[in-house]
Protein backbone atom coordinates (compact mmCIF):
# COMPACT_ATOMS: atom_id res chain seq x y z
CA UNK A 1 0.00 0.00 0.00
CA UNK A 2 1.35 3.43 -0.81
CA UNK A 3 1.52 5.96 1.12
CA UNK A 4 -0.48 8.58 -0.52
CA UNK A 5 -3.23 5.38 -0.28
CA UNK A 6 -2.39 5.01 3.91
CA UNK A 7 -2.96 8.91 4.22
CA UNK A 8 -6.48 8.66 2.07
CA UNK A 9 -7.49 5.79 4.31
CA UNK A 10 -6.94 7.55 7.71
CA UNK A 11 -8.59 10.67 6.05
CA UNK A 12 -11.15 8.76 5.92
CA UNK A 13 -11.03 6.99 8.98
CA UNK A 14 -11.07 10.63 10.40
CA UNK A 15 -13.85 11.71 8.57
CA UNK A 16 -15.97 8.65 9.84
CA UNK A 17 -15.00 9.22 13.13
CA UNK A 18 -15.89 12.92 13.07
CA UNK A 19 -19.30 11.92 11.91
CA UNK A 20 -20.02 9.66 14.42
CA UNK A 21 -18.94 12.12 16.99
CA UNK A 22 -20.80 14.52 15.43
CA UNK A 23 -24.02 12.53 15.74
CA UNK A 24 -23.34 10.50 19.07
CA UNK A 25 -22.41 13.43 21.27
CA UNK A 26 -24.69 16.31 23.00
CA UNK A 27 -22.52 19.31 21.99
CA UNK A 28 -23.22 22.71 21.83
CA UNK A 29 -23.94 23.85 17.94
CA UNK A 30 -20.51 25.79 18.16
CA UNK A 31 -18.44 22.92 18.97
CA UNK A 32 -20.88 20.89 16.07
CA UNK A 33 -20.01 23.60 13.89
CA UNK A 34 -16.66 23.32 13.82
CA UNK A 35 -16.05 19.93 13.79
CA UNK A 36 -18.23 20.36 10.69
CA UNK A 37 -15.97 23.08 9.42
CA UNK A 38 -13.26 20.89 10.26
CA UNK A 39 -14.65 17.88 7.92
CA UNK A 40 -15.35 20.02 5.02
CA UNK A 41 -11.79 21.54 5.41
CA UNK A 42 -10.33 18.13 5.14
CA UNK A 43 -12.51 17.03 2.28
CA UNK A 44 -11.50 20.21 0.81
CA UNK A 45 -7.72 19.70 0.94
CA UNK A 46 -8.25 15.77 -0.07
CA UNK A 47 -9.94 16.85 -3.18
CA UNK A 48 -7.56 19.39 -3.53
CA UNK A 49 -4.69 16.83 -3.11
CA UNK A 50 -6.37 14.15 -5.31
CA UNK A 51 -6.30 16.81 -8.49
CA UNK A 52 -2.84 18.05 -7.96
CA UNK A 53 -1.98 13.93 -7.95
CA UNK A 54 -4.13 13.77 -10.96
CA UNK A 55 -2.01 16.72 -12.73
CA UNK A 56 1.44 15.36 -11.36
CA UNK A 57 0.50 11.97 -13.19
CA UNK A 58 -0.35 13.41 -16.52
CA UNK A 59 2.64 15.58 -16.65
CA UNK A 60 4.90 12.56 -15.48
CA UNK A 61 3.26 10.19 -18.37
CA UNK A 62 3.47 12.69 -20.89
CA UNK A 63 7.51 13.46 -19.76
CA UNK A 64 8.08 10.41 -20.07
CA UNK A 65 6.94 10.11 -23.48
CA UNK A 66 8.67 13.01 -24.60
CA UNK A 67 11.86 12.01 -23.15
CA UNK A 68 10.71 8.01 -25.19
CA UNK A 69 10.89 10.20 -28.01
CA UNK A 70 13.81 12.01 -27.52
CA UNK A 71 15.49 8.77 -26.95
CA UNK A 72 14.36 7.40 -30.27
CA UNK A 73 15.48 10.43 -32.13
CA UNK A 74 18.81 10.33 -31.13
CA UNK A 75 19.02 6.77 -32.18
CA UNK A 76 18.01 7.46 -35.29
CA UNK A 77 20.64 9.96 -35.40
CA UNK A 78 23.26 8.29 -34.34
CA UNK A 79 22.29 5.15 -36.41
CA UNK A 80 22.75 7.83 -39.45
CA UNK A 81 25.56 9.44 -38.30
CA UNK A 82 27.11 5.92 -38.28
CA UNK A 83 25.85 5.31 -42.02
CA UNK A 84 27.28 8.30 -43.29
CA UNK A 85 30.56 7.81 -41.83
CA UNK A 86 30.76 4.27 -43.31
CA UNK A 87 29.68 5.98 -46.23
CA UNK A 88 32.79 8.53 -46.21
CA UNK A 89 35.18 5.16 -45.12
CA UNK A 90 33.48 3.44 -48.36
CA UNK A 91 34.35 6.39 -50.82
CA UNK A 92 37.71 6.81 -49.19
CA UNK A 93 38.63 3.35 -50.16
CA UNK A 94 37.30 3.68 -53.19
CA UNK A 95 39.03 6.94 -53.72
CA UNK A 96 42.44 5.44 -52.80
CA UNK A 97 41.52 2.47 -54.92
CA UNK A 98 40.83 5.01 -58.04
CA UNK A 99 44.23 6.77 -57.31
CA UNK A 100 46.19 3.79 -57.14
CA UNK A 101 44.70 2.12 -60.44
CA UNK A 102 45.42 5.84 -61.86
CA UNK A 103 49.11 5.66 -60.50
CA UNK A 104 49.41 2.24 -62.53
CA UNK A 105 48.15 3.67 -66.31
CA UNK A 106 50.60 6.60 -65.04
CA UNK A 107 53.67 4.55 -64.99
C-alpha cells in the first residue's frame, strides 16, 4: 500500500469518526459547527490533493513520453551518423583504390 493510499485511508477513517462524533455526542452547535468546518476543510484539501496527484501523473506520463521520443530520435541519429561515416570510409577506399589504379596507367 502506498503511502499517498495510507494517508487517504486515515482521512477517511477521520472523517468517519468525526461523523459519528458529530451525531453520538450532545454538543453545543458551536463545537458541532466546527467539527463540521473541520470535515469540510479536510474534504477540501483531499480533493484538492487528489487533483494536484491527478495533474502530477499526466505531466509525469506525458515526460516520459517526450523524453521516449527524444530517446528514439537520437538513435536514429546516431544510427545515421554511423551510415554516413561508413559511407565517407566506403568512398575513401574507393578513392584510394581510383588513385592507385590511376598511379598504374601513369607509370
Amino acid at each position: 500500500m502506498s503511502i499517498f493510499e495510507k494517508k487517504e485511508k486515515n482521512l477517511n477513517e477521520l472523517i468517519n469518526k468525526l461523523d459519528v462524533l458529530t451525531s453520538t455526542y450532545s454538543q453545543s452547535s458551536y463545537e458541532t459547527e466546527k467539527i463540521k468546518t473541520e470535515k469540510n476543510e479536510i474534504l477540501r484539501q483531499k480533493s484538492e490533493i487528489e487533483k494536484k496527484n491527478e495533474e502530477l501523473m499526466r505531466e509525469h506520463k506525458y515526460l516520459k513520453e517526450k523524453i521516449e521520443k527524444l530517446k528514439k530520435e537520437a538513435n536514429k541519429q546516431s544510427a545515421m551518423e554511423d551510415k554516413f561515416n561508413q559511407d565517407i570510409e566506403e568512398l575513401s577506399q574507393e578513392t584510394e583504390n581510383l588513385v592507385s589504379e590511376i598511379e598504374k596507367w601513369q607509370t
